[in-house]
Protein backbone atom coordinates (compact mmCIF):
# COMPACT_ATOMS: atom_id res chain seq x y z
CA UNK A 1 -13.17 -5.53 0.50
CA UNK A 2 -10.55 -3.94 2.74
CA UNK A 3 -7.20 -3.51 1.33
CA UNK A 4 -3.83 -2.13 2.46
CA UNK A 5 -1.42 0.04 0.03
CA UNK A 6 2.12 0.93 0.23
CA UNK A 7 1.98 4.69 -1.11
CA UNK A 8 4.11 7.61 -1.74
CA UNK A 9 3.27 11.26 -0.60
CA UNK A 10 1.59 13.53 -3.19
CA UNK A 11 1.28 10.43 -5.75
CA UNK A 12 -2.24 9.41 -6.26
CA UNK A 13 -1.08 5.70 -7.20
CA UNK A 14 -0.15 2.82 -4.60
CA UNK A 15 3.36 1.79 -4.91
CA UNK A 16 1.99 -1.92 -4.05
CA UNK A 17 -1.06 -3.16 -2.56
CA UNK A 18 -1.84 -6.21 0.07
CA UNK A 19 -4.58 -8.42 1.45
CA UNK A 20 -3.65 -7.66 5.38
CA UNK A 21 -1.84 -4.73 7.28
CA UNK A 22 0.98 -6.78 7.97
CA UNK A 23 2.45 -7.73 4.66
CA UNK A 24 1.81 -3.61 3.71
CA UNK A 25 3.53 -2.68 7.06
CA UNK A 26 7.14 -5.52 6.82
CA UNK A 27 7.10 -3.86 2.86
CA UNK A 28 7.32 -0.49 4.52
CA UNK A 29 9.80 -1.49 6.73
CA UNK A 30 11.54 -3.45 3.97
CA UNK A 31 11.87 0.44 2.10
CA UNK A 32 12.71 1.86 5.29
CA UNK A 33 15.23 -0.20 6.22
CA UNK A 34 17.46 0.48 3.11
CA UNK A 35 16.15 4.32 2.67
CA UNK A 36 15.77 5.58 5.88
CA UNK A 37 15.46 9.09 5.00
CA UNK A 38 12.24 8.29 3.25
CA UNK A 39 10.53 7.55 6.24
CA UNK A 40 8.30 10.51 5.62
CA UNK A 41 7.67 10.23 2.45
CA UNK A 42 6.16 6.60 2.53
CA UNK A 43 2.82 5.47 4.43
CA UNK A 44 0.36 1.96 4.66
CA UNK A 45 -3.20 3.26 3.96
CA UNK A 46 -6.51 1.34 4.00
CA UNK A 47 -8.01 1.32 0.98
CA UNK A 48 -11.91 -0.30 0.46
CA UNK A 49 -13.11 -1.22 -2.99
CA UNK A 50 -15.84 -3.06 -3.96
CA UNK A 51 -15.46 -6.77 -5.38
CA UNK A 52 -16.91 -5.46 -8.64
CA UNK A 53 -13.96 -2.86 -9.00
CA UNK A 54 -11.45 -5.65 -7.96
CA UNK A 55 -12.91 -8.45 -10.20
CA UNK A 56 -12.85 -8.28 -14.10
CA UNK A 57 -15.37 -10.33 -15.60
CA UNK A 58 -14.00 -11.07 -18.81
């Protein structure tokens, strides 16, 4: 399963994640557009996990 994450430089945990590159990319923008300064700081990355990581069984 192919995934998209909102993440910070240097911090090994997504800020948010999304089902499609476009929702990750307008929440980027959204940070962007009130920060702009932390433009480099702040990047959409695919991510690709395997249903049985995503889904809990219990």
């Amino acid at each position: 399963m192919k995934l998209f994450a909102l993440v910070e430089a240097d911090d090994p945990l997504a800020i948010d994640v999304f089902v499609n590159e476009k929702l990750a990319a307008e929440a980027l923008l959204d940070v962007l557009r009130d920060e702009p300064k932390w433009a480099p700081f702040f990047s959409v990355v695919e991510i690709e996990i395997s249903e049985s990581q995503f889904f809990c069984p219990n």
